[in-house]
N, C-alpha and C. Protein backbone atom coordinates (compact mmCIF):
# COMPACT_ATOMS: atom_id res chain seq x y z
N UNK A 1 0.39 9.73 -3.91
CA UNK A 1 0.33 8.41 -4.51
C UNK A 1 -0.26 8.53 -5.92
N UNK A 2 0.50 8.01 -6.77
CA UNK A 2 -0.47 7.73 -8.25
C UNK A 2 -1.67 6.92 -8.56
N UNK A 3 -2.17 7.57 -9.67
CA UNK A 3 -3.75 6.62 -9.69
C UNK A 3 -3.48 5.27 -9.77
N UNK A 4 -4.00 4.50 -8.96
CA UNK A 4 -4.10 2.95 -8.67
C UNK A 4 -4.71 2.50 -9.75
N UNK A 5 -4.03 1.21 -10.73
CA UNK A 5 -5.42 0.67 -11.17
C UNK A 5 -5.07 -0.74 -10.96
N UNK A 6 -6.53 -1.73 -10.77
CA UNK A 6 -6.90 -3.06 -10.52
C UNK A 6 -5.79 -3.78 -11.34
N UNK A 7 -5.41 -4.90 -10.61
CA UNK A 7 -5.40 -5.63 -11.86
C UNK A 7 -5.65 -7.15 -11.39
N UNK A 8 -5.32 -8.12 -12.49
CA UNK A 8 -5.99 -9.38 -12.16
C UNK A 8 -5.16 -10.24 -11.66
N UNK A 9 -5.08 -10.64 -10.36
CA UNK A 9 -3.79 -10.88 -9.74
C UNK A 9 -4.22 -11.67 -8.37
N UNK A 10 -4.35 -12.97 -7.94
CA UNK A 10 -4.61 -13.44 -6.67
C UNK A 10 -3.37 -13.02 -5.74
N UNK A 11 -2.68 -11.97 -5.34
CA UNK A 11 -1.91 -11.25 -4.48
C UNK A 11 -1.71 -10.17 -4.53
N UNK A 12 -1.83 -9.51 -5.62
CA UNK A 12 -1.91 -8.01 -6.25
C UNK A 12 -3.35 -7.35 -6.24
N UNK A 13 -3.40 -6.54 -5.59
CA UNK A 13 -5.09 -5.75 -5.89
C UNK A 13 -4.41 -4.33 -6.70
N UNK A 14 -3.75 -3.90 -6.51
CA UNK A 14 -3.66 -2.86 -7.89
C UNK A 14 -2.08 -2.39 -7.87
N UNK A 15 -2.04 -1.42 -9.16
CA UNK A 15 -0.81 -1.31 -8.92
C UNK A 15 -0.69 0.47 -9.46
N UNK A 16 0.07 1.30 -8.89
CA UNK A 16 0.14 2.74 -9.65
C UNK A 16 1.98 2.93 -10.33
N UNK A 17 1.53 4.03 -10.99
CA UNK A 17 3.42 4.35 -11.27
C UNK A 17 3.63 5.96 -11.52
N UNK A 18 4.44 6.35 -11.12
CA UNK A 18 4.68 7.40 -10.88
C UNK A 18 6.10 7.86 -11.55
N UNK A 19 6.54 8.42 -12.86
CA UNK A 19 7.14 8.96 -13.81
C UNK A 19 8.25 9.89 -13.85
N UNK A 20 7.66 10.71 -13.09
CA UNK A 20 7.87 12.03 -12.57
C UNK A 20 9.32 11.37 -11.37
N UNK A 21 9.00 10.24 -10.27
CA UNK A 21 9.78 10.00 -9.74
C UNK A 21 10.41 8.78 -9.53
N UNK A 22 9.60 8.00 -10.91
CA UNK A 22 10.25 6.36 -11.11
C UNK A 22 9.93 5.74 -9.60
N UNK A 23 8.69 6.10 -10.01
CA UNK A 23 7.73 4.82 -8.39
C UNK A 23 6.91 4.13 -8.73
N UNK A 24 6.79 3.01 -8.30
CA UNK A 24 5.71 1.64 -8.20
C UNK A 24 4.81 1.88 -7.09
N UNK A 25 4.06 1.80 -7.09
CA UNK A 25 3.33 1.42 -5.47
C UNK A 25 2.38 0.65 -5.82
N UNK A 26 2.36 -0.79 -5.16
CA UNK A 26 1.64 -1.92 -4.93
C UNK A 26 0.64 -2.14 -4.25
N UNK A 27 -0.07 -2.17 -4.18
CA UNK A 27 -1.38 -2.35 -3.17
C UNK A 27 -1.54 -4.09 -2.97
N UNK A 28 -1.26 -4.73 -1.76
CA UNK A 28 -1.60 -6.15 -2.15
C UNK A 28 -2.85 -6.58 -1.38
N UNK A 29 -3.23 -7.77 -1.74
CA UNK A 29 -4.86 -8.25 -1.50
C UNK A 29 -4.70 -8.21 0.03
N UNK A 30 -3.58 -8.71 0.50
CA UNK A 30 -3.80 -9.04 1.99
C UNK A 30 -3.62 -7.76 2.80
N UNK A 31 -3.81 -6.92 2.44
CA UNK A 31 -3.28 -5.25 2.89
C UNK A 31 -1.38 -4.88 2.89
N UNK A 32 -1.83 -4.01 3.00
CA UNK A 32 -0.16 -3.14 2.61
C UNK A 32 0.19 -2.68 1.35
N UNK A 33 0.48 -1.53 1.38
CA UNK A 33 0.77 -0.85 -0.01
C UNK A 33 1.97 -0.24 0.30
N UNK A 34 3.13 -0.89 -0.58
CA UNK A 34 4.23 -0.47 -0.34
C UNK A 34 4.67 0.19 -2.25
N UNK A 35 6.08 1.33 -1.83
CA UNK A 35 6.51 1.76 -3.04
C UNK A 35 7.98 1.77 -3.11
N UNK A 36 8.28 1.19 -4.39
CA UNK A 36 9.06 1.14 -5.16
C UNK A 36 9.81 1.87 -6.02
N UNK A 37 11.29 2.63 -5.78
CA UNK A 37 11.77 3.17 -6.00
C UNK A 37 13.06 3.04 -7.07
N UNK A 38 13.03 3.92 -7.75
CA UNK A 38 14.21 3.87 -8.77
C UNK A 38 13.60 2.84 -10.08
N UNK A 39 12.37 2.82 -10.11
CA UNK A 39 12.12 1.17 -11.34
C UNK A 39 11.34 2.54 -12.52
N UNK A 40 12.21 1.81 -13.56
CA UNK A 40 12.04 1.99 -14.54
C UNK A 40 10.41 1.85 -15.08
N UNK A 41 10.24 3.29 -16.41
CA UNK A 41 8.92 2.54 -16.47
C UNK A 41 8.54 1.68 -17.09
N UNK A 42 10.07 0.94 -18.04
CA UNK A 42 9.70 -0.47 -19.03
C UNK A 42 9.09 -1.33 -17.71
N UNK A 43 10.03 -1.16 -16.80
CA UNK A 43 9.63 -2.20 -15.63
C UNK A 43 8.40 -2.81 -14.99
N UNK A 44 7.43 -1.00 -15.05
CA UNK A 44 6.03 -1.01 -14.59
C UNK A 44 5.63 -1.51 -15.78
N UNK A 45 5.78 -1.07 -17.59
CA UNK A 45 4.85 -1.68 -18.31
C UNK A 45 5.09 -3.14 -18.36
N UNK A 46 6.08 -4.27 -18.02
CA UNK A 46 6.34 -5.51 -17.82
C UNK A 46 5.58 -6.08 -16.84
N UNK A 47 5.23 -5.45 -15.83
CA UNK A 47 4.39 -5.69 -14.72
C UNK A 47 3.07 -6.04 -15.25
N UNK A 48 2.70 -4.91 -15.86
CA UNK A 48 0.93 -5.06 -16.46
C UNK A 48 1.10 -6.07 -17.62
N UNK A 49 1.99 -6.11 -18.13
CA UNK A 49 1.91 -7.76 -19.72
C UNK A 49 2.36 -9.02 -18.94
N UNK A 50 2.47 -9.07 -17.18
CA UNK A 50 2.75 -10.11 -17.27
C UNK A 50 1.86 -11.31 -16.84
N UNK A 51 1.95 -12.57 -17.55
CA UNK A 51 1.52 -13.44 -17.19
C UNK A 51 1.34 -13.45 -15.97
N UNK A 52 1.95 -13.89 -14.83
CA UNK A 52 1.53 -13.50 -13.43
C UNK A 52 2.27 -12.36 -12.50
N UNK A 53 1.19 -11.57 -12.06
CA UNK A 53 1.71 -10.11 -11.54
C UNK A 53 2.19 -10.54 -10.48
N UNK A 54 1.97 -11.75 -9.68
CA UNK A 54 2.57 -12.07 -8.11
C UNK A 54 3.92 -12.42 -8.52
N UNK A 55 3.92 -13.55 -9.18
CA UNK A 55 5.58 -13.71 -9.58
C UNK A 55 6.60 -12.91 -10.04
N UNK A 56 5.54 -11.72 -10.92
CA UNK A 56 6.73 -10.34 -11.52
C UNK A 56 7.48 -9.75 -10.32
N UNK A 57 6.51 -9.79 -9.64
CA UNK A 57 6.85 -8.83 -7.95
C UNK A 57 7.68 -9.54 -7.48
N UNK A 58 7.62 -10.87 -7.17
CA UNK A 58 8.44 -11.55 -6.13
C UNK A 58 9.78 -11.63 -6.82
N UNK A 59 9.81 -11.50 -8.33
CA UNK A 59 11.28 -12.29 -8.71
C UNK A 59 11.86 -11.16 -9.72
N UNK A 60 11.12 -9.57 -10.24
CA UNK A 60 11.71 -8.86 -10.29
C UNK A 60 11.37 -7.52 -10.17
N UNK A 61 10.80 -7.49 -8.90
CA UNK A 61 10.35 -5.99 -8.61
C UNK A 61 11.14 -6.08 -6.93
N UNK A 62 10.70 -7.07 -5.96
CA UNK A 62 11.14 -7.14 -4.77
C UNK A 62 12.76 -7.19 -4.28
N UNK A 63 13.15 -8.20 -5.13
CA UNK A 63 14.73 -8.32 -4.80
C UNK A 63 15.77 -7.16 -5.44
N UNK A 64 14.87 -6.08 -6.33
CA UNK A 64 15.83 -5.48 -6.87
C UNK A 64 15.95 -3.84 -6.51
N UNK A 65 14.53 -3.28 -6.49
CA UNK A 65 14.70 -1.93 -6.14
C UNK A 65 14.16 -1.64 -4.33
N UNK A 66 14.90 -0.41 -3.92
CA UNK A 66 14.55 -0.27 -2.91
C UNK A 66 12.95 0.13 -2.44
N UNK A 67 12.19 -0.28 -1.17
CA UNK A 67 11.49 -0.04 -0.98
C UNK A 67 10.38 0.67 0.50
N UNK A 68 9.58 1.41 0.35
CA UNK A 68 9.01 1.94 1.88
C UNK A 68 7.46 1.63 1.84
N UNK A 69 7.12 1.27 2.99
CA UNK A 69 5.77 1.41 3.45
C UNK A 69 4.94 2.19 3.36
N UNK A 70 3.35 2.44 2.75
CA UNK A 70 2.58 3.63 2.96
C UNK A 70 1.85 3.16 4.22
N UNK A 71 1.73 4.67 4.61
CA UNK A 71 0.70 4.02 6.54
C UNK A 71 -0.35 4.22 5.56
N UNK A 72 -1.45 3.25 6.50
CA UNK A 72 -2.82 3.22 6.47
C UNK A 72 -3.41 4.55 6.51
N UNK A 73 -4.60 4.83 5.90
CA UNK A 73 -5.18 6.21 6.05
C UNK A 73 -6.33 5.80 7.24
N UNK A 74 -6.26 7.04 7.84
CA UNK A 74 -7.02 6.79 9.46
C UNK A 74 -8.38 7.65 8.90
């Protein structure tokens, strides 16, 4: 997983990106950290300038690239 960082977001608790393999991974407030595949990294830097990070997600990070679950660490 890439380094996580915070951001300011009432649904988002952080977000990482990963370059190397054009990955997102989301961490959200209510638990679950899922990643995002194939997104560009204009995509991730649009994420961090945007006005609201919940709405970036819901209306153009979710409906567009594919995505998988990270399990919980035990």
């Amino acid at each position: 997983m890439p380094p996580m960082q915070p951001v300011e977001s009432s649904s988002v608790d952080a977000v990482g990106f990963d370059p190397a393999r054009n990955e997102l991974t989301i961490r959200f407030v209510g638990g679950g950290t899922y990643v995002y595949g194939m997104v560009p990294r204009a995509v991730f830097e649009a994420l961090l300038a945007a006005e609201s990070i919940g709405t970036f997600v819901n209306q153009r990070v979710k409906p567009r690239f594919p995505v998988r679950t990270v399990a919980a660490a035990s």
